[in-house]
Structures are given as structure tokens and as C-alpha cells.
N, C-alpha and C. Protein backbone atom coordinates (compact mmCIF):
# COMPACT_ATOMS: atom_id res chain seq x y z
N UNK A 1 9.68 75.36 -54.91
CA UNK A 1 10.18 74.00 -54.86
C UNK A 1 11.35 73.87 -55.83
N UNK A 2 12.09 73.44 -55.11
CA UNK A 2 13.86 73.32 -56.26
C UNK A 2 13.79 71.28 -57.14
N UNK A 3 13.65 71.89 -58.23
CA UNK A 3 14.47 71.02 -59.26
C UNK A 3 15.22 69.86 -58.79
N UNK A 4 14.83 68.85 -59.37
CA UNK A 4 16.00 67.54 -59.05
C UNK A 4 17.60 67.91 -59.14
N UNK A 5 17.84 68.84 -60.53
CA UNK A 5 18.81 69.60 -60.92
C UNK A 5 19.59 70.36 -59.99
N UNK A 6 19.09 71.36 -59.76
CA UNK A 6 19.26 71.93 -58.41
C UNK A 6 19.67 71.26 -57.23
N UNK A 7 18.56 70.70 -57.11
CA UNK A 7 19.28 70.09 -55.20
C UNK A 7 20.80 68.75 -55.45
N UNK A 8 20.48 68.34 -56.49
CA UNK A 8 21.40 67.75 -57.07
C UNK A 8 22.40 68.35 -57.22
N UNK A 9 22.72 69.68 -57.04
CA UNK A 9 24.16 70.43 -57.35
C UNK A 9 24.41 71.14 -56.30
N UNK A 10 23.31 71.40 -55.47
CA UNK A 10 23.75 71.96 -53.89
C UNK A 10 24.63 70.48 -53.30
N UNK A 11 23.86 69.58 -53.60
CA UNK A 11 24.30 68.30 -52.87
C UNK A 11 25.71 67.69 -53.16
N UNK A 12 26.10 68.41 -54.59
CA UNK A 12 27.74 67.80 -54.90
C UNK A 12 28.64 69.05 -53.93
N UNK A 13 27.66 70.17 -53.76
CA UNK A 13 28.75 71.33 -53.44
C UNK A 13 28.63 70.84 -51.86
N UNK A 14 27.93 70.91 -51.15
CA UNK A 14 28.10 69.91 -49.93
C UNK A 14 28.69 68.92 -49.68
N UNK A 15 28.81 67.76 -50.38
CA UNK A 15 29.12 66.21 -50.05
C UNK A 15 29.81 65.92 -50.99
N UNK A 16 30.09 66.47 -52.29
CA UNK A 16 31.07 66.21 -53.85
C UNK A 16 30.10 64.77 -54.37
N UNK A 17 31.42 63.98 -54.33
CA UNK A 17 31.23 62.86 -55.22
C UNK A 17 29.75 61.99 -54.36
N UNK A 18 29.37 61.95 -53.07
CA UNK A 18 28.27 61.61 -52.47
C UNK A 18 27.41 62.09 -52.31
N UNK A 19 27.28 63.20 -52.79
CA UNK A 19 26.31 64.04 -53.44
C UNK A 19 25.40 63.42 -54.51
N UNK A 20 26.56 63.52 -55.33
CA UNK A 20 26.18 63.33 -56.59
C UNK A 20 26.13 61.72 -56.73
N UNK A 21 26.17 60.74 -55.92
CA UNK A 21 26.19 59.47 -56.06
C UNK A 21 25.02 59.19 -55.80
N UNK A 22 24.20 59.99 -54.51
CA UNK A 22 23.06 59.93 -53.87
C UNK A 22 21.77 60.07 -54.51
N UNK A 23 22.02 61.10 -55.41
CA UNK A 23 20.84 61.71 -56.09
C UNK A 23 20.79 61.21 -57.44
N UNK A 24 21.57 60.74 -58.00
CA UNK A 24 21.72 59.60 -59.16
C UNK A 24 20.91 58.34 -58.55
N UNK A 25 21.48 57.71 -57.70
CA UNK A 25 20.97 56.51 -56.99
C UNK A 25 19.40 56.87 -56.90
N UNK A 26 19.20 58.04 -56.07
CA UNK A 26 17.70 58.55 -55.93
C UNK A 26 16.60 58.19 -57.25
N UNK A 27 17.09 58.68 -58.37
CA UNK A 27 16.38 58.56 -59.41
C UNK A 27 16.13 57.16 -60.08
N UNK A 28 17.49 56.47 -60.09
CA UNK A 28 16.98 55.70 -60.19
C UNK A 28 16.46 54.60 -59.66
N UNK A 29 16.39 54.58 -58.09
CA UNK A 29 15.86 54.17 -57.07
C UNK A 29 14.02 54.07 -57.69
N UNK A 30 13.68 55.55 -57.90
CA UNK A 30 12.71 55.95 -58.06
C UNK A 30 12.05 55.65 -59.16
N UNK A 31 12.65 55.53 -60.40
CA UNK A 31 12.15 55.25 -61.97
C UNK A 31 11.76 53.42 -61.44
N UNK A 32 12.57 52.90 -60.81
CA UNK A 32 12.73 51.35 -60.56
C UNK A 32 11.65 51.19 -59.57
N UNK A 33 11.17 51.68 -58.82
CA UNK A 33 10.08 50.82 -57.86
C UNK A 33 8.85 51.91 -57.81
N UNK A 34 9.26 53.02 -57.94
CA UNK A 34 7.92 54.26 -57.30
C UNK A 34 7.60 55.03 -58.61
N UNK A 35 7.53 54.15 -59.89
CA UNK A 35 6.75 54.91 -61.02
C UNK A 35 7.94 56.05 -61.59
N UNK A 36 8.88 56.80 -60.73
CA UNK A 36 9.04 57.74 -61.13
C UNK A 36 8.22 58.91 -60.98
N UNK A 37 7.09 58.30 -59.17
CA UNK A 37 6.46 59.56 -59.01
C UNK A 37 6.98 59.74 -57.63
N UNK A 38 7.92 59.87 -57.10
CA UNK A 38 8.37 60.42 -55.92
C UNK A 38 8.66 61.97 -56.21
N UNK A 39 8.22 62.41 -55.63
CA UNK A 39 8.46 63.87 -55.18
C UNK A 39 10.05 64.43 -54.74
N UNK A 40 11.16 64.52 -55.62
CA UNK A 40 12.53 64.62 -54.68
C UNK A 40 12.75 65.92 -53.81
N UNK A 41 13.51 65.56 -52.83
CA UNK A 41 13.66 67.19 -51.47
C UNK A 41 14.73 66.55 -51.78
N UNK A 42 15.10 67.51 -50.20
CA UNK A 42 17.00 67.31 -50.25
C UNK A 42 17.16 65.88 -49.87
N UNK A 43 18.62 65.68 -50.16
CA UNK A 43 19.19 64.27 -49.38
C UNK A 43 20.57 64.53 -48.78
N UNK A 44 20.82 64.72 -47.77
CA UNK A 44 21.99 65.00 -47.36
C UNK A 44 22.28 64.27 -45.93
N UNK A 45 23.84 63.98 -45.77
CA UNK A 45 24.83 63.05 -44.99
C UNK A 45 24.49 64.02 -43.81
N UNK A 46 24.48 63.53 -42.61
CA UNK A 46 24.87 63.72 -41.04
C UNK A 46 24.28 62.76 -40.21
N UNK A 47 23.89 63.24 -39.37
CA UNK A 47 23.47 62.31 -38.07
C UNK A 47 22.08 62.17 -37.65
N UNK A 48 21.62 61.35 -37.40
CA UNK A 48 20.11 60.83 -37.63
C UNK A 48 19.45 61.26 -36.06
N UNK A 49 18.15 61.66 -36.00
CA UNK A 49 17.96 62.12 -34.68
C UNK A 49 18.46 60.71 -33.29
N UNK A 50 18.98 61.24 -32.37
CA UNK A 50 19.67 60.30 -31.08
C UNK A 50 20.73 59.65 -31.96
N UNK A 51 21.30 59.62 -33.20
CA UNK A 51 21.83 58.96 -33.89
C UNK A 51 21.92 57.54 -33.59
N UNK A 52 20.69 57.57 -33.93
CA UNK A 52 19.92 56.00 -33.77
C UNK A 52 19.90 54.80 -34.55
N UNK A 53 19.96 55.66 -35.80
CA UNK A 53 19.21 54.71 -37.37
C UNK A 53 20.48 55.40 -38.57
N UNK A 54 20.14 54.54 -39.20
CA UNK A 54 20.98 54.56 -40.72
C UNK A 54 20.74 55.79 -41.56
N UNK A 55 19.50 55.43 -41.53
CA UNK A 55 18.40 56.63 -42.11
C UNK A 55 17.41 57.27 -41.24
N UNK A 56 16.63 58.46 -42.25
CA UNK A 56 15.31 59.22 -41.61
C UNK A 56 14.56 60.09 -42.73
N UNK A 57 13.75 60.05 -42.85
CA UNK A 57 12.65 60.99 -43.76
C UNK A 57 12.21 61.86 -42.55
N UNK A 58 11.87 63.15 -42.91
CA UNK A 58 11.23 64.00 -42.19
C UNK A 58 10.22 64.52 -43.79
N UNK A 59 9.12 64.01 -43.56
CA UNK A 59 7.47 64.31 -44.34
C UNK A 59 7.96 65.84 -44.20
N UNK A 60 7.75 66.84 -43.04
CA UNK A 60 7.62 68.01 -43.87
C UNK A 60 8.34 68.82 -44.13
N UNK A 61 9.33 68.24 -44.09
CA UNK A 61 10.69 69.20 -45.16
C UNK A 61 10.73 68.15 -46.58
N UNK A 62 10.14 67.26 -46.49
CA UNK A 62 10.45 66.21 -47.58
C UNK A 62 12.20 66.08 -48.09
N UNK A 63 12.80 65.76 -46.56
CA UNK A 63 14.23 65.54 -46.34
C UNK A 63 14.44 63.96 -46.11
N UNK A 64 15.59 63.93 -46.78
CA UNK A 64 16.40 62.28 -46.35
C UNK A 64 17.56 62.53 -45.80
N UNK A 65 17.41 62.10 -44.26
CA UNK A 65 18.81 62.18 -43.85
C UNK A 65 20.04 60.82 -43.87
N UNK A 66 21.00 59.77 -44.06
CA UNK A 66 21.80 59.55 -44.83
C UNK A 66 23.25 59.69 -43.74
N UNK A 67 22.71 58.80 -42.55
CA UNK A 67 23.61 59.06 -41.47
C UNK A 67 25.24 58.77 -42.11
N UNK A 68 25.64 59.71 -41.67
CA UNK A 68 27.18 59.98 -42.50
C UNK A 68 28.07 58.84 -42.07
N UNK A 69 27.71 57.64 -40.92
CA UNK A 69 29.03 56.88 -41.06
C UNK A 69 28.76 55.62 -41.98
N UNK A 70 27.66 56.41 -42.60
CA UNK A 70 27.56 55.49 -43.97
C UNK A 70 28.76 55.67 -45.23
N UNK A 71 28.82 56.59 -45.33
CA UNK A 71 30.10 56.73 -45.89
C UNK A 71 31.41 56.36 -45.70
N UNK A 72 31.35 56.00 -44.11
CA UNK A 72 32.76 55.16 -44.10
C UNK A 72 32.51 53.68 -44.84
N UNK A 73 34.09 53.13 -44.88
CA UNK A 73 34.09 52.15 -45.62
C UNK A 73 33.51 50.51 -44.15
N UNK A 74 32.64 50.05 -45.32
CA UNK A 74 32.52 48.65 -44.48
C UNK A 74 33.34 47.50 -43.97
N UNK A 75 34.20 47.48 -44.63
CA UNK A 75 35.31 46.44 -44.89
C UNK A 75 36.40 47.14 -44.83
N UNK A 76 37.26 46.23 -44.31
CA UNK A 76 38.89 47.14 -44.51
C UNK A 76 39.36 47.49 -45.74
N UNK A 77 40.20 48.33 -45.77
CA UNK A 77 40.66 48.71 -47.11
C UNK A 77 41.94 48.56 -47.07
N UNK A 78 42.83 48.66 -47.96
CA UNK A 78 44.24 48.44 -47.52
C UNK A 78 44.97 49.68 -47.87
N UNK A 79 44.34 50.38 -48.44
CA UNK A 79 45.27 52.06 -48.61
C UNK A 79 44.96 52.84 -47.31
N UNK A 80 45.78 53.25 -46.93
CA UNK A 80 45.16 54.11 -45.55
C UNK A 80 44.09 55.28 -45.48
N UNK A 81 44.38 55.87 -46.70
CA UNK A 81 42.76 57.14 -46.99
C UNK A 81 42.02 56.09 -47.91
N UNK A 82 41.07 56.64 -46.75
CA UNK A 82 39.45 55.98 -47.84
C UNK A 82 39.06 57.39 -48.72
N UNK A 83 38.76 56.53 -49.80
CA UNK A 83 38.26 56.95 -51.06
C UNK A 83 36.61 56.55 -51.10
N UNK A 84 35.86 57.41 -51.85
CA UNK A 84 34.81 57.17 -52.35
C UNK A 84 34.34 56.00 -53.27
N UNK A 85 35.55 55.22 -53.67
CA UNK A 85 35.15 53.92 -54.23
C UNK A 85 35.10 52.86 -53.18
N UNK A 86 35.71 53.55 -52.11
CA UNK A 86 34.81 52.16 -50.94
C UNK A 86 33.53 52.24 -50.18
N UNK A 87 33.15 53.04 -51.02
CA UNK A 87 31.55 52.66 -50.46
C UNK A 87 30.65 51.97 -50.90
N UNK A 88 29.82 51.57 -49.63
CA UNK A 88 29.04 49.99 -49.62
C UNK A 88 28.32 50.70 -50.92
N UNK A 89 28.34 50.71 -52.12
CA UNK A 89 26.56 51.00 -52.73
C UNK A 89 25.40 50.53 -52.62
N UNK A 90 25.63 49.10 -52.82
CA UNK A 90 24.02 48.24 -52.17
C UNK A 90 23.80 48.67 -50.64
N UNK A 91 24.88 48.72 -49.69
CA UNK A 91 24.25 49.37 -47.91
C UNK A 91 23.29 50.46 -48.48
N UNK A 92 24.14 51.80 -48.62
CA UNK A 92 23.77 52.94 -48.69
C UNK A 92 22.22 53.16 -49.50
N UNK A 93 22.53 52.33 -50.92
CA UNK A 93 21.16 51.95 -51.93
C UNK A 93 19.69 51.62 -51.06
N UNK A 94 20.23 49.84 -50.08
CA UNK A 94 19.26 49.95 -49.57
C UNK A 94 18.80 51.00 -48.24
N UNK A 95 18.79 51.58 -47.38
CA UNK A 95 19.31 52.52 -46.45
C UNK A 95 18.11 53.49 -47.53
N UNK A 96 18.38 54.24 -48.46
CA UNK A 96 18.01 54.90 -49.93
C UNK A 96 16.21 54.90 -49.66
N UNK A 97 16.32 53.13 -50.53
CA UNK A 97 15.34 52.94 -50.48
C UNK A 97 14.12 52.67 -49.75
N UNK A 98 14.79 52.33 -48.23
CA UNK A 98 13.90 52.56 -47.31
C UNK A 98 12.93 53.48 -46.81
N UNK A 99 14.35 55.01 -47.00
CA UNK A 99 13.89 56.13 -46.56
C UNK A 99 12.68 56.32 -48.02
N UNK A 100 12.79 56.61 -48.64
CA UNK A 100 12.08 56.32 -50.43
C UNK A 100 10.40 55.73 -50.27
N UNK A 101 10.92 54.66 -48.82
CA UNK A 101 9.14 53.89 -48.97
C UNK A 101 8.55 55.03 -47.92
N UNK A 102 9.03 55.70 -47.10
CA UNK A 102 8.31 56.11 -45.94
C UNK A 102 8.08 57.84 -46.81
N UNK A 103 9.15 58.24 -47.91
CA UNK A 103 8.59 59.60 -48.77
C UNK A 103 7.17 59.12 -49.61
N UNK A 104 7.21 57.81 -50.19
CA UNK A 104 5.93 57.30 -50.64
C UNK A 104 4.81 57.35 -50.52
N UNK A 105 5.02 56.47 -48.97
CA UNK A 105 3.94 56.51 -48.17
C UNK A 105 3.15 57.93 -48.10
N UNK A 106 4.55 59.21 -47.32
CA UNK A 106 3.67 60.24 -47.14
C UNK A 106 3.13 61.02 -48.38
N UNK A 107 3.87 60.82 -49.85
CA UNK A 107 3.31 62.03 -50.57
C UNK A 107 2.14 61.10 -51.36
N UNK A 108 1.76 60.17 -50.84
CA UNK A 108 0.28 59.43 -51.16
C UNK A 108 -0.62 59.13 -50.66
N UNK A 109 -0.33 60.13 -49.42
CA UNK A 109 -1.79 60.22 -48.30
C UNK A 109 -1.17 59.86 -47.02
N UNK A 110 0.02 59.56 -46.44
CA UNK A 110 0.30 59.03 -45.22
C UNK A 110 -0.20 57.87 -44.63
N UNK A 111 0.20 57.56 -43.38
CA UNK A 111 -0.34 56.71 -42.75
C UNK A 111 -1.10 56.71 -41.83
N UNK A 112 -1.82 55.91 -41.48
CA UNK A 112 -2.50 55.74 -40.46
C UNK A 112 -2.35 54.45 -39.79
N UNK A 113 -1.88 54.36 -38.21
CA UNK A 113 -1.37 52.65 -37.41
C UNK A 113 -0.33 53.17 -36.14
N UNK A 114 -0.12 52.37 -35.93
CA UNK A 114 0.71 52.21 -35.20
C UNK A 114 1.70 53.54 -35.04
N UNK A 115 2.82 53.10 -36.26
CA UNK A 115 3.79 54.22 -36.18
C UNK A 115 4.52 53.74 -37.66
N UNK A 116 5.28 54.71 -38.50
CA UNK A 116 5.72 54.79 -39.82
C UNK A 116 6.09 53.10 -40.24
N UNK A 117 6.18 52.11 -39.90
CA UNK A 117 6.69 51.23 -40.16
C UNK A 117 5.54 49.94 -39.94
N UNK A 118 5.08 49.88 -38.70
CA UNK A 118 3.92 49.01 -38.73
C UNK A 118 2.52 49.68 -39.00
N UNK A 119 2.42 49.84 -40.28
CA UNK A 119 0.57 50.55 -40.96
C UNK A 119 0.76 49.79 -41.84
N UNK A 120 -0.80 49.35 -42.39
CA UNK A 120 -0.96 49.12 -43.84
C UNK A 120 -0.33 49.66 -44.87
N UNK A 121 0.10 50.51 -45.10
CA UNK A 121 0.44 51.24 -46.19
C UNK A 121 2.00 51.21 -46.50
N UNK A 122 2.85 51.25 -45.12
CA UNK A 122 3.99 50.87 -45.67
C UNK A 122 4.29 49.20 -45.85
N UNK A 123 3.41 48.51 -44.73
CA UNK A 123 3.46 47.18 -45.30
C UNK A 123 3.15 46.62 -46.84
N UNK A 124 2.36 47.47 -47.20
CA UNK A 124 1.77 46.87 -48.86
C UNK A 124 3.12 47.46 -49.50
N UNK A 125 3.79 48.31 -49.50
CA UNK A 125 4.76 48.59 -49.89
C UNK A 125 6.38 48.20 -49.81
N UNK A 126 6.46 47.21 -48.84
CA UNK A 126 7.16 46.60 -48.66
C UNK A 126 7.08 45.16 -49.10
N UNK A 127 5.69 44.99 -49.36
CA UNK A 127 5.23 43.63 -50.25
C UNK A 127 5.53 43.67 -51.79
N UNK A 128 5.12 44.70 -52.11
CA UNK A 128 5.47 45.05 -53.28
C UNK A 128 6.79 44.96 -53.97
N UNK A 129 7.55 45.50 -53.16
CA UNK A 129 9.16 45.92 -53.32
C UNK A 129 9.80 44.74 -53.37
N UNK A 130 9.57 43.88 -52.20
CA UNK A 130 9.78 42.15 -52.24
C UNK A 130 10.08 41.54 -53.76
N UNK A 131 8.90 41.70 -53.88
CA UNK A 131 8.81 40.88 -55.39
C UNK A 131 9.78 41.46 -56.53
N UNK A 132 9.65 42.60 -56.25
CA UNK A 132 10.55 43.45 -57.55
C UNK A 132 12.05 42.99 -57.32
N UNK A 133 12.26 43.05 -55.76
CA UNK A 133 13.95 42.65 -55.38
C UNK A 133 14.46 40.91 -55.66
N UNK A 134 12.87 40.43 -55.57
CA UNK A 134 13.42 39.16 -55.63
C UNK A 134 13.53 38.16 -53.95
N UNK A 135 13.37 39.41 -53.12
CA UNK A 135 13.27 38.53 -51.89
C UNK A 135 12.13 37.74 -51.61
N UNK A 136 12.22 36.81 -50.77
CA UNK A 136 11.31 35.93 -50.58
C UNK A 136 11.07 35.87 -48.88
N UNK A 137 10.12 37.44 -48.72
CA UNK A 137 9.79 37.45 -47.29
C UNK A 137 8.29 37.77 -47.15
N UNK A 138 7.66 38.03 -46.58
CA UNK A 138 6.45 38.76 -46.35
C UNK A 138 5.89 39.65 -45.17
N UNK A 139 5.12 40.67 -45.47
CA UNK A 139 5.32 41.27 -44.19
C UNK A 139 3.85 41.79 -43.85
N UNK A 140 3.47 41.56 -42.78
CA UNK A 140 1.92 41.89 -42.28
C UNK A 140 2.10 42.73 -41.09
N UNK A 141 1.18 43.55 -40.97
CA UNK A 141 0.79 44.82 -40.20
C UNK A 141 0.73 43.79 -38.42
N UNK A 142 1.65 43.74 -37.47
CA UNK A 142 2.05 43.55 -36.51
C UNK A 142 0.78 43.69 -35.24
N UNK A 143 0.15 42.85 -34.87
CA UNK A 143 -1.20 43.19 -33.71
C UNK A 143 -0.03 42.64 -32.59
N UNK A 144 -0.91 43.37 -31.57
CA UNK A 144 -0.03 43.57 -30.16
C UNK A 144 -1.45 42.71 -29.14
N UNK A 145 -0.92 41.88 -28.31
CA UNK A 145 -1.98 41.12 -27.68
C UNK A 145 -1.60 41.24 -25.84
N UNK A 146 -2.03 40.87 -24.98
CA UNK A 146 -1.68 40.98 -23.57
C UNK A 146 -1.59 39.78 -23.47
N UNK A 147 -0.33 38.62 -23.22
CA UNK A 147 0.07 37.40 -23.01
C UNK A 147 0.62 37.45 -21.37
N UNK A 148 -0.19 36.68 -20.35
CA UNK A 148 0.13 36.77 -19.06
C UNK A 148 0.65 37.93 -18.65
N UNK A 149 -0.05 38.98 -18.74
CA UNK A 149 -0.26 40.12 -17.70
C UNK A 149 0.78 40.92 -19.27
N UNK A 150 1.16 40.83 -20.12
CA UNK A 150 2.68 41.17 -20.80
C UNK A 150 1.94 41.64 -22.29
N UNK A 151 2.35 42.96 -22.46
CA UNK A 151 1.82 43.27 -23.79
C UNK A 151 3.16 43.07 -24.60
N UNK A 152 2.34 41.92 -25.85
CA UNK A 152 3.66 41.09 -26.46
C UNK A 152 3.12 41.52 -28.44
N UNK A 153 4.32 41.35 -29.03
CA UNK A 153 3.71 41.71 -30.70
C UNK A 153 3.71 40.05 -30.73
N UNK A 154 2.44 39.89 -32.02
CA UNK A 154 2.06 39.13 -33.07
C UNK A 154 2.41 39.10 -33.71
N UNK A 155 3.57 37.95 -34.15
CA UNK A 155 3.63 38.17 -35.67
C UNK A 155 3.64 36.63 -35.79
N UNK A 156 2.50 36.79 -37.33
CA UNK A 156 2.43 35.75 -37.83
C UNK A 156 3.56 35.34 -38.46
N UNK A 157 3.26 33.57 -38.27
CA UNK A 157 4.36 32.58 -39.31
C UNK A 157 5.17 33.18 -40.18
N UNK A 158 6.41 33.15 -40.39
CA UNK A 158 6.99 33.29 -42.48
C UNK A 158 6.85 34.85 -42.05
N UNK A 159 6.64 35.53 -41.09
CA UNK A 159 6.70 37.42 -41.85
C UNK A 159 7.27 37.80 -40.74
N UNK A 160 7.48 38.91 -41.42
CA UNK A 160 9.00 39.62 -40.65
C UNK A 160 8.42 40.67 -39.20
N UNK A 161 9.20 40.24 -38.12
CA UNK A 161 8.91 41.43 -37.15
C UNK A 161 9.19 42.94 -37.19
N UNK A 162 8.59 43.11 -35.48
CA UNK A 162 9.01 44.92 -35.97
C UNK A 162 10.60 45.52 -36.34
N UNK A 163 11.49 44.27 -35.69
CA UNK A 163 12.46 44.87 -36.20
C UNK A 163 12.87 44.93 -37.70
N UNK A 164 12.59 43.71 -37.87
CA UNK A 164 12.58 43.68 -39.87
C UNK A 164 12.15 44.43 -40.15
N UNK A 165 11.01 44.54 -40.00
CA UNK A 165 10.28 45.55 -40.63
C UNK A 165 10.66 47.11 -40.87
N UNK A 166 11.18 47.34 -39.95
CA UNK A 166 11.84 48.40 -39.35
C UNK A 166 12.79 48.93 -40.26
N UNK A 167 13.33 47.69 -40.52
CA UNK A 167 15.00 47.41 -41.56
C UNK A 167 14.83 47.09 -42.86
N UNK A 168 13.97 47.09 -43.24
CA UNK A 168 13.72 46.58 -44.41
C UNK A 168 14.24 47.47 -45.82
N UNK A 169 14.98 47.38 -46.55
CA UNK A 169 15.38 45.67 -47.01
C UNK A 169 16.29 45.63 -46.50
N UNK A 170 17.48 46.05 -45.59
CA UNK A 170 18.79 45.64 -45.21
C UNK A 170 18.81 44.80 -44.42
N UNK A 171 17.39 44.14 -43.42
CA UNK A 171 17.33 43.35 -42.41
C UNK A 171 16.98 42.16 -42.85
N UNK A 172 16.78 41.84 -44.63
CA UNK A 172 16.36 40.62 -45.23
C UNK A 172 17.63 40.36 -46.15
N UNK A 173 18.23 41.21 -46.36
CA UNK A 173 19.39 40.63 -47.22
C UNK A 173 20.65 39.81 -46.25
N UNK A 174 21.06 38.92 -47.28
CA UNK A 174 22.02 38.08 -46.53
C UNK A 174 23.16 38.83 -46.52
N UNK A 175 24.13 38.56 -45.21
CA UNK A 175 25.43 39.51 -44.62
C UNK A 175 26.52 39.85 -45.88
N UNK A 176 26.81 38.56 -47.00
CA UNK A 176 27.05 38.74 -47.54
C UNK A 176 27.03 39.32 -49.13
N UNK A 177 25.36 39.92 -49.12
CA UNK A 177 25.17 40.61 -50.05
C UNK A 177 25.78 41.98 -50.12
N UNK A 178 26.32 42.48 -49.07
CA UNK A 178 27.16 43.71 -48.96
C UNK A 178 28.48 43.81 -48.98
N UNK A 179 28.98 42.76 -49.01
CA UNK A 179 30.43 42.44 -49.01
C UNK A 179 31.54 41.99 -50.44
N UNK A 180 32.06 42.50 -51.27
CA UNK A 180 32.62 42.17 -52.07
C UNK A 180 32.12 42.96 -53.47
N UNK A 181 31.59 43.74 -53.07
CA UNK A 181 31.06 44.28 -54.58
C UNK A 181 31.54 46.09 -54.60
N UNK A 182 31.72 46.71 -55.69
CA UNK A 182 32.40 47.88 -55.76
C UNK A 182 30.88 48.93 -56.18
């Protein structure tokens, strides 16, 4: 098993300065919500399976993948080469920390439900995180019911669906929490 150190310096020789932005962020991602007991693997930029999602954990490589057009810039820029100071940090951060709840989840027994996002376990963890961020959402484990012939999700009052859930935290922050900050 390689060193924070280590993968931390494969990751600048790969990606340079997003490398090394990533795995900084990682830690302290990690000291800030997960004890400082996350287990770190690699974290590296490309394309997410069907390049579907922002992010992805794969449990048994204990990999974060870090879909690379995260690195482009969000907002226009007015120099024609983008630089590494236009990147979103809070996007990418949260994006981070998402992938972060689902490494959690698995190196503390996994889940059991539905599928990585609607179980108990990442829900309590997304309750948790709430409070620490300051958001004011809530989120309960999603029951599925048959409404006129139609299998439909439940979700109670005030809490977030599967897609929130899904997104979480980037699907609770307001549009302009990503906009204007270096």
C-alpha cells in the first residue's frame, strides 16, 4: 500500500499543479469531516465510466476518479490559455467530497440498500456532513411504492431526492456559491 506521500507525487508527475491541488484538498477534506480516518488510494483526472458523472469511487482499487472537464474553467476567462488558477475549487472540493463519503462508507463496512447513494449509511453521512457545512437540508433513505400501476420514489417532505442525493453537496449549494471565488 503506497503512502499519502507517494501517490501524492505520482499524482503531480501525472496532472502537475492538479495533482498536487487534489491530494492537498484530499487531506484536508479528510482531517475536516472523516476523523482523518480515510484510507487514501489514488486520485486521478479522466473520464468517469459512460462519462456520466463528475465523479466515481471504485471500493476495490480504493480509486477516485475526478472527471477531467473538471478542470476546465467554469466561467469565462479573459486570457485565452486557461491556467490552473481558474479552477472552480469549491466545484471540484465538493465533487472531492462526495467521492470521500462513498470511500467512507466502504472502508467502514459498506453498504447495504438500494444502490451507493440511497442506503442508510451513506444517508447518515450525508446528515452528518450537513451540519458541519452548514446546509440546511435533510436526507432519508428513499422507499419506492406502486402508485396506479407505476413504481414511483417516496420522498418525504423537506428531504432531498434521488437526484440530490445523488449530488450531494453540489446539488444543495446555491448556483452562485461557485461563481466568483479563486
Amino acid at each position: 500500500m503506497s503512502t499519502f506521500a507517494e501517490l501524492k507525487i505520482e499524482a503531480i508527475k501525472a496532472f502537475g499543479y492538479f495533482g498536487e491541488w487534489v491530494f492537498d484538498e484530499w487531506k484536508k477534506l479528510n482531517d475536516t469531516f472523516f476523523y482523518g480516518e480515510n484510507i487514501v488510494g489514488e486520485i486521478i483526472w479522466a473520464a468517469t465510466p459512460q462519462d456520466r458523472s463528475l465523479g466515481c469511487y471504485f471500493p476495490d482499487k480504493n480509486l477516485i476518479v475526478l472527471h477531467k472537464t473538471l478542470m476546465r474553467p467554469v466561467y469565462p476567462t479573459i486570457t485565452l490559455n486557461w491556467e490552473p488558477r481558474h479552477l472552480n475549487k469549491r466545484k471540484v472540493s465538493d465533487v472531492l467530497l462526495h467521492e470521500m463519503i462513498h470511500q467512507r462508507v466502504h472502508q467502514t463496512g459498506g453498504w447495504e440498500g438500494e444502490n451507493s447513494h440511497n442506503n442508510l449509511r451513506f444517508v447518515n453521512e450525508v446528515n452528518r456532513i450537513t451540519k458541519l457545512l452548514g446546509i440546511d437540508i435533510n436526507a432519508k433513505v428513499i422507499q419506492w411504492q406502486t402508485i396506479h400501476g407505476k413504481i414511483t420514489p417516496c420522498v418525504k417532505s423537506g428531504c432531498l431526492n434521488i437526484e440530490e442525493l445523488s449530488n450531494f453537496p453540489y446539488s444543495s449549494r446555491s448556483h452562485s456559491y461557485y461563481y466568483g471565488q479563486s
